[in-house]
Protein backbone atom coordinates (compact mmCIF):
# COMPACT_ATOMS: atom_id res chain seq x y z
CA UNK A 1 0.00 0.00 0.00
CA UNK A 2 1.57 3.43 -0.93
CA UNK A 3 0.71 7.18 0.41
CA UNK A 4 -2.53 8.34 1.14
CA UNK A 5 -4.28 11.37 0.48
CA UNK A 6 -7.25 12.86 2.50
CA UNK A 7 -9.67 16.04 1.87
CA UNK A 8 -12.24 17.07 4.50
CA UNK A 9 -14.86 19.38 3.60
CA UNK A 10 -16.06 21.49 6.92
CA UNK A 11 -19.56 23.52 6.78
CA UNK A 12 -19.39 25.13 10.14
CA UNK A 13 -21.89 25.34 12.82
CA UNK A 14 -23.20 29.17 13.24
CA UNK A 15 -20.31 30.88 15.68
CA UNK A 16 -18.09 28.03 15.59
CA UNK A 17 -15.52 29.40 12.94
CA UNK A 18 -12.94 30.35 15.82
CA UNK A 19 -13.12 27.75 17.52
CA UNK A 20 -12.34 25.35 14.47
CA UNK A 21 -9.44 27.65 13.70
CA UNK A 22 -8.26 27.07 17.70
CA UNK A 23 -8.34 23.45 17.50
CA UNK A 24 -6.79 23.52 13.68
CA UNK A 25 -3.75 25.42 15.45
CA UNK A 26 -3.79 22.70 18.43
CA UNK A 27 -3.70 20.06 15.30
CA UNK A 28 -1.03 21.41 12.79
CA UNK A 29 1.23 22.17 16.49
CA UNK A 30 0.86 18.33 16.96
CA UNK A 31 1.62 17.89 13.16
CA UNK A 32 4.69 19.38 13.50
CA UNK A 33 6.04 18.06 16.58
CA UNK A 34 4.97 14.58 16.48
CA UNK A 35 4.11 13.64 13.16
CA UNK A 36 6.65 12.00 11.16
CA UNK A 37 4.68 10.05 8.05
CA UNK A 38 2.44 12.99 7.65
CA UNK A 39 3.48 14.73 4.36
CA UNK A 40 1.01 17.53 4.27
CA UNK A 41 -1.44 19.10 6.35
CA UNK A 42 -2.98 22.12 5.38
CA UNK A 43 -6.07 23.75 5.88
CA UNK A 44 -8.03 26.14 3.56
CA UNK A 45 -10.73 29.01 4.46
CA UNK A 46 -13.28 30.10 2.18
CA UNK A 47 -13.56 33.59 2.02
CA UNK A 48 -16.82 34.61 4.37
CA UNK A 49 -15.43 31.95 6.83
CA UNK A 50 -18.62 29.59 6.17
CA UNK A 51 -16.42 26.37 5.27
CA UNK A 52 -12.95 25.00 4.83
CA UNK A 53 -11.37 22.40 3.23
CA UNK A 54 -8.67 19.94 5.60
CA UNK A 55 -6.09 18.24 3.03
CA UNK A 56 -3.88 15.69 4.07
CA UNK A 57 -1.09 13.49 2.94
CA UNK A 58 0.28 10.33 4.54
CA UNK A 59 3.06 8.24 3.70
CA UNK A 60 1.61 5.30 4.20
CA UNK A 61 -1.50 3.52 6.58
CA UNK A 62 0.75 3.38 9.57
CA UNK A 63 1.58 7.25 8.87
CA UNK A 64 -2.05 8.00 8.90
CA UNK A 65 -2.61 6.42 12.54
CA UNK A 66 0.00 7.51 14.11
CA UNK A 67 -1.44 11.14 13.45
CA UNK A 68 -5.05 10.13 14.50
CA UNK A 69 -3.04 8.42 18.00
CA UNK A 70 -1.00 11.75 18.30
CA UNK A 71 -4.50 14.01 17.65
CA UNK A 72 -5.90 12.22 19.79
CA UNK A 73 -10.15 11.21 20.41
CA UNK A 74 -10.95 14.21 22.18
CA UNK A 75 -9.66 16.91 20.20
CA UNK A 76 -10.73 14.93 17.10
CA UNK A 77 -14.40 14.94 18.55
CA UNK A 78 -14.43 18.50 19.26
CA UNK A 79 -12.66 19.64 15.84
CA UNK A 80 -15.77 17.23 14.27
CA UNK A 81 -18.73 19.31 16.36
CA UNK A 82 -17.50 22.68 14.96
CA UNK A 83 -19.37 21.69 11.69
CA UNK A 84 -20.96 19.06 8.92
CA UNK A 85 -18.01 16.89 7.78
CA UNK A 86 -17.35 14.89 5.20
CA UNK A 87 -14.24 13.74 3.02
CA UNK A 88 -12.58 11.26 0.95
CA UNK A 89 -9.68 8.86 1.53
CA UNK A 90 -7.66 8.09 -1.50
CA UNK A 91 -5.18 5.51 -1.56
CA UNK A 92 -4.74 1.78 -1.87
CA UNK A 93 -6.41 0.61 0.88
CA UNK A 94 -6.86 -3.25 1.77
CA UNK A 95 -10.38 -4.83 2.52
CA UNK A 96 -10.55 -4.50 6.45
CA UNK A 97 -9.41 -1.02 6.30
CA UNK A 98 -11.81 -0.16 3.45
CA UNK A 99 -14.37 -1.36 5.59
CA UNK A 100 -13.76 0.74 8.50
CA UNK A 101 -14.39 4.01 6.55
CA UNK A 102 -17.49 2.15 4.84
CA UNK A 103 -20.79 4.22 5.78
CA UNK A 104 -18.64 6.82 7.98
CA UNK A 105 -18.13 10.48 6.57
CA UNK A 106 -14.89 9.65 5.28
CA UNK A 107 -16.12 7.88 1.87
CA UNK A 108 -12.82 5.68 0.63
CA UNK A 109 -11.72 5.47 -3.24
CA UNK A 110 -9.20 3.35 -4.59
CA UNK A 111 -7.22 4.50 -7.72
CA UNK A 112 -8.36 3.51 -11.19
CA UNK A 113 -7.18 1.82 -13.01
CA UNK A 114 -6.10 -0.85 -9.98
CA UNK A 115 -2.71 -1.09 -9.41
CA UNK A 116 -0.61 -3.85 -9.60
């Protein structure tokens, strides 16, 4: 399995702009410091403040939980109830990890055409 690439699309909950931008900080801090499969992190504002856009890049699966382990549960739930979520995984991903994103707000696609 090779890198990974995920977008999250934020519409945020009325008044809850600054606190997603708090918690972001909190998150790219841990990024930074702890993170070492993590090849991109960035996050992107629309311009009245209604929305943004989370893009991330992972070297590989074990990349990609060692940054949810170093973000941790709770400041993953409360970065979640600033807003609606949803996203996209992109990346070979195996069966049993497929299936964990399955029917969450993290939809997973796998490249085409498959590789070999």
């Amino acid at each position: 399995m090779g890198g990974l690439l995920g977008i999250a699309h934020f519409t945020f909950h009325e008044g809850r702009v600054d606190e997603f931008k708090r918690l972001s900080r909190q998150c790219m801090a841990i990024v930074q410091e702890r993170d070492i499969g993590t090849l991109r992190y960035e996050i992107f504002l629309n311009s009245n403040e209604s929305a943004a856009v989370v893009v991330e890049e992972y070297v590989d699966l074990a990349a990609l939980e060692a940054h949810s382990a170093h973000i941790g549960d709770q400041l993953s739930a409360s970065i979640l109830a600033t807003g609606t979520v949803h996203g996209e995984i992109l990346g070979d991903l195996d069966g049993d990890v497929r299936a964990r994103f399955e029917g969450g707000p993290v939809a997973p696609f796998a490249p085409f055409p498959a590789r070999q």
